[in-house]
Protein backbone atom coordinates (compact mmCIF):
# COMPACT_ATOMS: atom_id res chain seq x y z
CA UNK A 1 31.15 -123.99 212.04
CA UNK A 2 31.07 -121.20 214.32
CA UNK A 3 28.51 -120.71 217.08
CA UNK A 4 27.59 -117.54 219.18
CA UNK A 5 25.20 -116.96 221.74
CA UNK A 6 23.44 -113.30 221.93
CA UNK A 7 21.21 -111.40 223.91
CA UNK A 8 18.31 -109.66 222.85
CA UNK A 9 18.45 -106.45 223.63
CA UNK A 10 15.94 -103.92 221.84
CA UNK A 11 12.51 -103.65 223.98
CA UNK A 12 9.86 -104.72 221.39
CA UNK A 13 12.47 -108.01 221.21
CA UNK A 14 12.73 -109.27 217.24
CA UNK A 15 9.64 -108.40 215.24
CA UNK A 16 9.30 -107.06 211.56
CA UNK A 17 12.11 -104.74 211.31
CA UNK A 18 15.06 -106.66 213.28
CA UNK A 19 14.00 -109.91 211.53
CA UNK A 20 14.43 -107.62 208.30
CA UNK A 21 17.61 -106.40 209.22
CA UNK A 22 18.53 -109.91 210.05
CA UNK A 23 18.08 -111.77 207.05
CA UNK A 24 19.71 -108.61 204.61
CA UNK A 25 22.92 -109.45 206.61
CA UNK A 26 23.18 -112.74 206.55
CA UNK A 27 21.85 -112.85 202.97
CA UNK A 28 24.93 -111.15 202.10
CA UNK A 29 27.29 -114.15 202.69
CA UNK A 30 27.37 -117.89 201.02
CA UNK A 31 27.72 -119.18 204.59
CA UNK A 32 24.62 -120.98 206.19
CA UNK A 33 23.16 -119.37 209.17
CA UNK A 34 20.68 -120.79 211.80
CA UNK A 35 19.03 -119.56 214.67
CA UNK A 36 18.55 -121.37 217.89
CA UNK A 37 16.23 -120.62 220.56
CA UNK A 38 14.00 -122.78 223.06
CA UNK A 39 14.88 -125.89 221.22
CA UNK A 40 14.05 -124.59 217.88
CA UNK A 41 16.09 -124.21 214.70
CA UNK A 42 15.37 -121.83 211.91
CA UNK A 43 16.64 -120.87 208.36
CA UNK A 44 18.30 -117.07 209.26
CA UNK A 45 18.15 -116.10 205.80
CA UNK A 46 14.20 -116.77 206.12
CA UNK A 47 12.37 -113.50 207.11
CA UNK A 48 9.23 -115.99 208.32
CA UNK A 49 11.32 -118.36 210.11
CA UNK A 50 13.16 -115.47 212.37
CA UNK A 51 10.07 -113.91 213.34
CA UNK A 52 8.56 -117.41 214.70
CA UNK A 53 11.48 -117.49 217.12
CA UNK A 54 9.24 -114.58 218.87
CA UNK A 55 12.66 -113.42 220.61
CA UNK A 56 11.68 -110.69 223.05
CA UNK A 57 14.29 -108.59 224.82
CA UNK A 58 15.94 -110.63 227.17
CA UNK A 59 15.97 -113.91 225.54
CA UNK A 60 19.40 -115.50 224.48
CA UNK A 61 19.65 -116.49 221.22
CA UNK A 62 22.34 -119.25 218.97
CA UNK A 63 23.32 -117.92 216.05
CA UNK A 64 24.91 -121.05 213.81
CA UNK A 65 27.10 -119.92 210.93
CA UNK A 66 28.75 -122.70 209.01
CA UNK A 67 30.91 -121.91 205.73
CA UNK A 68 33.84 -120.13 203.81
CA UNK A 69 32.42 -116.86 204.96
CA UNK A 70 31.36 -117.67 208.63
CA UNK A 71 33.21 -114.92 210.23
CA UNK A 72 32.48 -112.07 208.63
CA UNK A 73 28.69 -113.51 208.53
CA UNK A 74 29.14 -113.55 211.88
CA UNK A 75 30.41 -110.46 212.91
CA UNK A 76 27.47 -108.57 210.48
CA UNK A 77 24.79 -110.39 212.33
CA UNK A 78 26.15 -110.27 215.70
CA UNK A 79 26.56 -106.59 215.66
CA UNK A 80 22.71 -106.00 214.86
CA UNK A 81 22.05 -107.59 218.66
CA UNK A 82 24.83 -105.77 220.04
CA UNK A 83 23.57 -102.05 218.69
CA UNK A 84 19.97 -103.57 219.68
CA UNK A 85 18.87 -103.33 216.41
CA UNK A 86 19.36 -99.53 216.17
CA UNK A 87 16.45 -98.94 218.75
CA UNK A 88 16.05 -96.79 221.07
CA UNK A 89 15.86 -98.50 224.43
């Protein structure tokens, strides 16, 4: 299992596209991925579950990844918060 904390970065915080962007990624690997945030855990790979987090820029973030794949998973997803999503801030 590997766990990483991230900041969200983009101003309008995770809504429609991110989440998007989120689950392609980690839909890509056989690994499990959850999110973590306020006491909450949700299915990444679940385009309704990520946008219930309601992440807005600012908030931190666990990302969960447990499975043969983990680290690349990992490194995919975690880049997407560290670019901010593409946004412009």
């Amino acid at each position: 299992m590997l766990v990483r904390d991230v900041v969200v970065r983009n101003r309008a915080g995770i809504h429609t596209r991110p989440a998007s962007m989120i689950v392609r990624a980690a839909s890509k690997f056989a690994s499990e991925f959850f999110i973590q945030k306020d006491g909450y855990e949700i299915n990444g790979k679940s385009i309704i579950g990520v946008m219930t987090l309601a992440a807005e820029q600012g908030s931190t973030v666990t990302l969960v990844f447990d499975g043969a794949d983990e680290n690349d998973a990992a490194e995919a997803v975690v880049a997407l918060f560290e670019d901010g999503f593409g946004e412009v801030e």
